[in-house]
C-alpha atoms as a PDB file:
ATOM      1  CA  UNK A   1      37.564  24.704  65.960  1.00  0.00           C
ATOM      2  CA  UNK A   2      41.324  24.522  65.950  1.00  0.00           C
ATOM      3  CA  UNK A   3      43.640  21.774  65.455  1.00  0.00           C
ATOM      4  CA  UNK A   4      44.890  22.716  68.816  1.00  0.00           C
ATOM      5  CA  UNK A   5      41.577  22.473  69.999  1.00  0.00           C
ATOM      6  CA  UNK A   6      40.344  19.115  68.320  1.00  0.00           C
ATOM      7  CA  UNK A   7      44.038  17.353  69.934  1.00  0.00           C
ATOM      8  CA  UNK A   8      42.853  18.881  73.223  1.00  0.00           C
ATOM      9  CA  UNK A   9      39.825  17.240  72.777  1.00  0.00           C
ATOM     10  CA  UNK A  10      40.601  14.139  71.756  1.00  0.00           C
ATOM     11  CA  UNK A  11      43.329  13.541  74.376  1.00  0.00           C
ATOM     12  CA  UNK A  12      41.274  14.129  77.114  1.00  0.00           C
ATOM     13  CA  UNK A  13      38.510  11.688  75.300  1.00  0.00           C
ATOM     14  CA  UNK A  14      41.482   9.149  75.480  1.00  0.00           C
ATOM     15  CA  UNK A  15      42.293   9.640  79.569  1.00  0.00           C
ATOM     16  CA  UNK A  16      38.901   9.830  80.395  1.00  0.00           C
ATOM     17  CA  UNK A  17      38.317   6.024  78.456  1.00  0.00           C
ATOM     18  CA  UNK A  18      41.407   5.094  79.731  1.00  0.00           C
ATOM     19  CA  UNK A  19      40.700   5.650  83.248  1.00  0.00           C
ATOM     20  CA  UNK A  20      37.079   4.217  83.098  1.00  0.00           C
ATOM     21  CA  UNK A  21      38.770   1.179  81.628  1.00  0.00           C
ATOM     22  CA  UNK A  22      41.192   0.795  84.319  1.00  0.00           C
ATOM     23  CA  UNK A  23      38.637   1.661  87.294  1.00  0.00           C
ATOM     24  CA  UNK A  24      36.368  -1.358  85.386  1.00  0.00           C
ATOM     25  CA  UNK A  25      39.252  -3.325  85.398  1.00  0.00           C
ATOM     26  CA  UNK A  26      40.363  -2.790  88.652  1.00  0.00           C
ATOM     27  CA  UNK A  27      36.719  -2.919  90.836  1.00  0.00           C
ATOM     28  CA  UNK A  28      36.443  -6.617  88.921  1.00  0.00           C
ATOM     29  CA  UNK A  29      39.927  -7.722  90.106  1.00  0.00           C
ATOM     30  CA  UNK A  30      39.252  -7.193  93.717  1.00  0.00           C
ATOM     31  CA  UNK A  31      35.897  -8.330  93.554  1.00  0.00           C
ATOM     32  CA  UNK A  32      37.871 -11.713  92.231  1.00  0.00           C
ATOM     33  CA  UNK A  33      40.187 -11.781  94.663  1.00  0.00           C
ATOM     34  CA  UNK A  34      37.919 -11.160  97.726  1.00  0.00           C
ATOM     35  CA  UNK A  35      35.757 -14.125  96.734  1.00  0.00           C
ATOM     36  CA  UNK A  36      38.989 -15.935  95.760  1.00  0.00           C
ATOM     37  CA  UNK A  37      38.210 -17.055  91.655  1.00  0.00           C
ATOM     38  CA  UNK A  38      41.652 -14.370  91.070  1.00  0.00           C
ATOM     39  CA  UNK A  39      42.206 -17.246  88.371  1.00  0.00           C
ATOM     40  CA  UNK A  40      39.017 -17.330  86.684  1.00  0.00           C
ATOM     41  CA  UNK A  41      39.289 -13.456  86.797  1.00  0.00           C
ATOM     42  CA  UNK A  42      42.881 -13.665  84.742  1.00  0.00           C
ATOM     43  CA  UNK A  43      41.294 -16.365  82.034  1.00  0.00           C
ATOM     44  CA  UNK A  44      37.841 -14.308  81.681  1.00  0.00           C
ATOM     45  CA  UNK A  45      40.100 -11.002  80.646  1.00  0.00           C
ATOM     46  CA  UNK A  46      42.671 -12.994  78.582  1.00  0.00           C
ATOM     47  CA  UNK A  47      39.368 -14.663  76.467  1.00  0.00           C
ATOM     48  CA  UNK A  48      38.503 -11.484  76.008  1.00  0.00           C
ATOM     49  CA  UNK A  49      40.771  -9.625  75.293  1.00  0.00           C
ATOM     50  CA  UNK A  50      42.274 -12.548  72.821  1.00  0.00           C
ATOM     51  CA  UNK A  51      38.511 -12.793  71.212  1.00  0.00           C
ATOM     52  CA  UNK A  52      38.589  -8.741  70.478  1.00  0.00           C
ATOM     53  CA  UNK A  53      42.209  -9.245  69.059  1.00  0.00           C
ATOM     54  CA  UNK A  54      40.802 -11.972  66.491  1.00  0.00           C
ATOM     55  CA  UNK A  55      37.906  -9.964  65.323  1.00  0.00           C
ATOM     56  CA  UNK A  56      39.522  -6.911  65.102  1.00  0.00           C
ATOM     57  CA  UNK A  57      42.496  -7.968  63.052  1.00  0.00           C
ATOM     58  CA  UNK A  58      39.931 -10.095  60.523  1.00  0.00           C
ATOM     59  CA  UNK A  59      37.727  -7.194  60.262  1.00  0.00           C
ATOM     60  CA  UNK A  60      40.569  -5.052  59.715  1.00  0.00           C
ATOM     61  CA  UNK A  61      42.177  -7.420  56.660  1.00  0.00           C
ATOM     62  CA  UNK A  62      38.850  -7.983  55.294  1.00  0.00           C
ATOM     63  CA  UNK A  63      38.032  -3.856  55.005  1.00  0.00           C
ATOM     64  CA  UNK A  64      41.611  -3.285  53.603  1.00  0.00           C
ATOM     65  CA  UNK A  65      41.924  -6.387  50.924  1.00  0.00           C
ATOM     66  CA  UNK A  66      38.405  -4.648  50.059  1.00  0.00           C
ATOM     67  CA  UNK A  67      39.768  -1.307  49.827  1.00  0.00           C
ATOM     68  CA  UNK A  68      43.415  -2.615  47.944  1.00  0.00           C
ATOM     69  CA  UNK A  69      40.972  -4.613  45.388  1.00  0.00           C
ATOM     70  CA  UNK A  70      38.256  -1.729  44.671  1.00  0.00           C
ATOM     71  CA  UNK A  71      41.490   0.532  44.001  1.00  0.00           C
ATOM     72  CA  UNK A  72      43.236  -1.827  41.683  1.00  0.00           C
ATOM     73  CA  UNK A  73      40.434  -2.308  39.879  1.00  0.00           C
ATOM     74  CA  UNK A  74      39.576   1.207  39.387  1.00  0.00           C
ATOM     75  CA  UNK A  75      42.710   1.795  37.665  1.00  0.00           C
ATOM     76  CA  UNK A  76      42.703  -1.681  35.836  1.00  0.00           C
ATOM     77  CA  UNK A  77      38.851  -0.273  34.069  1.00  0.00           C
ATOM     78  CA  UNK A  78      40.364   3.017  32.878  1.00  0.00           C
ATOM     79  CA  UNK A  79      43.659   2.007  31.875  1.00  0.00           C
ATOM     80  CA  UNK A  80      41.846  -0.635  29.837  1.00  0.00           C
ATOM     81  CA  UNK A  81      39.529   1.838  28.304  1.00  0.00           C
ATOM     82  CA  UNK A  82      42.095   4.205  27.213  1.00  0.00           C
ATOM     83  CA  UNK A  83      44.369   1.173  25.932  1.00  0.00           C
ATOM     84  CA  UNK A  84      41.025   0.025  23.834  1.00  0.00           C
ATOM     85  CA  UNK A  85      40.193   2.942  22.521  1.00  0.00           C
ATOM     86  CA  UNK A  86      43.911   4.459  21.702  1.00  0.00           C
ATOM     87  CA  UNK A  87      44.341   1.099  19.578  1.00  0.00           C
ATOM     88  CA  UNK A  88      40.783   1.580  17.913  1.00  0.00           C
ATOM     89  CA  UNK A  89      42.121   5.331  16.507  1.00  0.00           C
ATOM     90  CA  UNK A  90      39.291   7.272  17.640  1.00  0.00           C
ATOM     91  CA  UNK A  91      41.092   9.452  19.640  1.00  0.00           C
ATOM     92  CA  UNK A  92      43.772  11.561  18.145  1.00  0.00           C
ATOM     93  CA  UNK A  93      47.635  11.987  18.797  1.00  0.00           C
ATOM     94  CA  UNK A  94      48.153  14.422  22.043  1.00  0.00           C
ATOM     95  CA  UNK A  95      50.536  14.083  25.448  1.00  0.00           C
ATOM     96  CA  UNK A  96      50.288  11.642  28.048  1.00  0.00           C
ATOM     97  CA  UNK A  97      47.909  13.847  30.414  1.00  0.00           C
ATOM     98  CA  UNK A  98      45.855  14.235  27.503  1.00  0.00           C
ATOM     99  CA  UNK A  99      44.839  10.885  26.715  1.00  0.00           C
ATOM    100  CA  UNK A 100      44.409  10.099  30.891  1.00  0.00           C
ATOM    101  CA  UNK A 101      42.172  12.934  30.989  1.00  0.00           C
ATOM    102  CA  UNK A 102      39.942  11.856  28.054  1.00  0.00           C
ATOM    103  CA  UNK A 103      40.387   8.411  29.638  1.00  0.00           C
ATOM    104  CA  UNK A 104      38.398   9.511  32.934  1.00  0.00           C
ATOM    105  CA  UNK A 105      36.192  11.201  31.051  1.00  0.00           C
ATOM    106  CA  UNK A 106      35.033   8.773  28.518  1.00  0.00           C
ATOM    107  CA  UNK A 107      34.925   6.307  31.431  1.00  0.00           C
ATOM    108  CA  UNK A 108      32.488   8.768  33.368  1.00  0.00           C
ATOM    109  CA  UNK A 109      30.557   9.268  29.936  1.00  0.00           C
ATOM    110  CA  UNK A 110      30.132   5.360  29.748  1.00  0.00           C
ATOM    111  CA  UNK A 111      29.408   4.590  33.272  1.00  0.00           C
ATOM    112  CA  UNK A 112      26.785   7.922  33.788  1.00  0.00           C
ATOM    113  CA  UNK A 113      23.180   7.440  34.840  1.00  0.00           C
ATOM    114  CA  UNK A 114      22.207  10.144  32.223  1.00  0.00           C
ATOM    115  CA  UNK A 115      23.322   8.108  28.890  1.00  0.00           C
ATOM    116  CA  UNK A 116      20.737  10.762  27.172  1.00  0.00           C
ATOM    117  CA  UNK A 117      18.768  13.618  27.695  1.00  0.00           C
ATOM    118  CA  UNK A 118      15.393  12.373  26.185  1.00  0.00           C
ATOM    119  CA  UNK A 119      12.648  11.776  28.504  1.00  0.00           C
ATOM    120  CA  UNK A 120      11.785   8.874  29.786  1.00  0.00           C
ATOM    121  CA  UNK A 121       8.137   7.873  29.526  1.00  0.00           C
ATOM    122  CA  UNK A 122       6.196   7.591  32.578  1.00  0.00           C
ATOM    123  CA  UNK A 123       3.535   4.463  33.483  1.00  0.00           C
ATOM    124  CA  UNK A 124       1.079   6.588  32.959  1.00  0.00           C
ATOM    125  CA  UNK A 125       1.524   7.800  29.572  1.00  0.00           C
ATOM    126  CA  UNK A 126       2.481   4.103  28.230  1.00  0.00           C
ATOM    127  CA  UNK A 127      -1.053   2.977  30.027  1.00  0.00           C
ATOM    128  CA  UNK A 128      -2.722   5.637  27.906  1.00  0.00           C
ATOM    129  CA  UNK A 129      -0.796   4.837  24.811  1.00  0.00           C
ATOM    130  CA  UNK A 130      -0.958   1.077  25.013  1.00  0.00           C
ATOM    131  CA  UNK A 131      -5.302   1.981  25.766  1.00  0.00           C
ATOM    132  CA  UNK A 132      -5.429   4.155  22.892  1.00  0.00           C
ATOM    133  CA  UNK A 133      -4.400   1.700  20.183  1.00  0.00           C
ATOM    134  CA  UNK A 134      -6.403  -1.219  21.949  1.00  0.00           C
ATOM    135  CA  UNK A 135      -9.774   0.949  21.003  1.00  0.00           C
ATOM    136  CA  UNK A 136      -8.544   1.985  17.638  1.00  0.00           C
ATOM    137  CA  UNK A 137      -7.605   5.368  18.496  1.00  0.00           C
END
């Protein structure tokens, strides 16, 4: 599917809501004014509309401080890392992409869920073990 296509798409998505919104809209303002509450009509869509405004802006702030703070911290851990371990010595001399690159990748090593490649010993197998030496064996 083309870009073309997916704009197509989406645009008519966006009349269609739109005019659903406005028929809604409209069938409850007569319905209002025929049984003559046209004010409570105005202060039920103005509650409304202010309550969606509210939670939509604190949702909004709370997903991007979120998103501001899990990026800053990102590049506060590997920029530490690299600052440690340049001022330890263990890395030799090299360019500026260099020592980012073995930055990230000392980070990754560090942070992996495969610190080793030895098995890890299953329940079963420490039951057995741990039976073994209880009869001597």
């Amino acid at each position: 599917m083309g870009k073309r296509t997916q704009k197509l798409i989406l645009l008519v998505g966006g009349l269609l809501l739109g005019i659903w919104l406005i028929c809604r809209i409209g069938a409850e303002a007569f319905w209002f004014r025929e049984v003559g509450y046209t004010q409570v009509f105005w202060l039920r869509l103005g509650t409304k509309a202010l309550i969606w405004t509210i939670v939509t802006l604190l949702s909004a702030f709370f997903l991007l401080s979120n998103l501001a703070l899990a990026e800053r911290l990102k590049h506060e851990k590997q920029e530490a890392e690299g600052s440690r371990q340049w001022a330890e010595g263990r890395r030799g001399r090299g360019d500026a992409e260099t020592r980012r690159r073995d930055s990230i990748l000392q980070f990754k090593i560090q942070n992996s869920k495969f610190k080793t490649l030895a098995p890890r010993p299953s329940p079963l197998t420490d039951f057995s073990l741990a039976a073994a030496s209880d009869f001597g064996i």
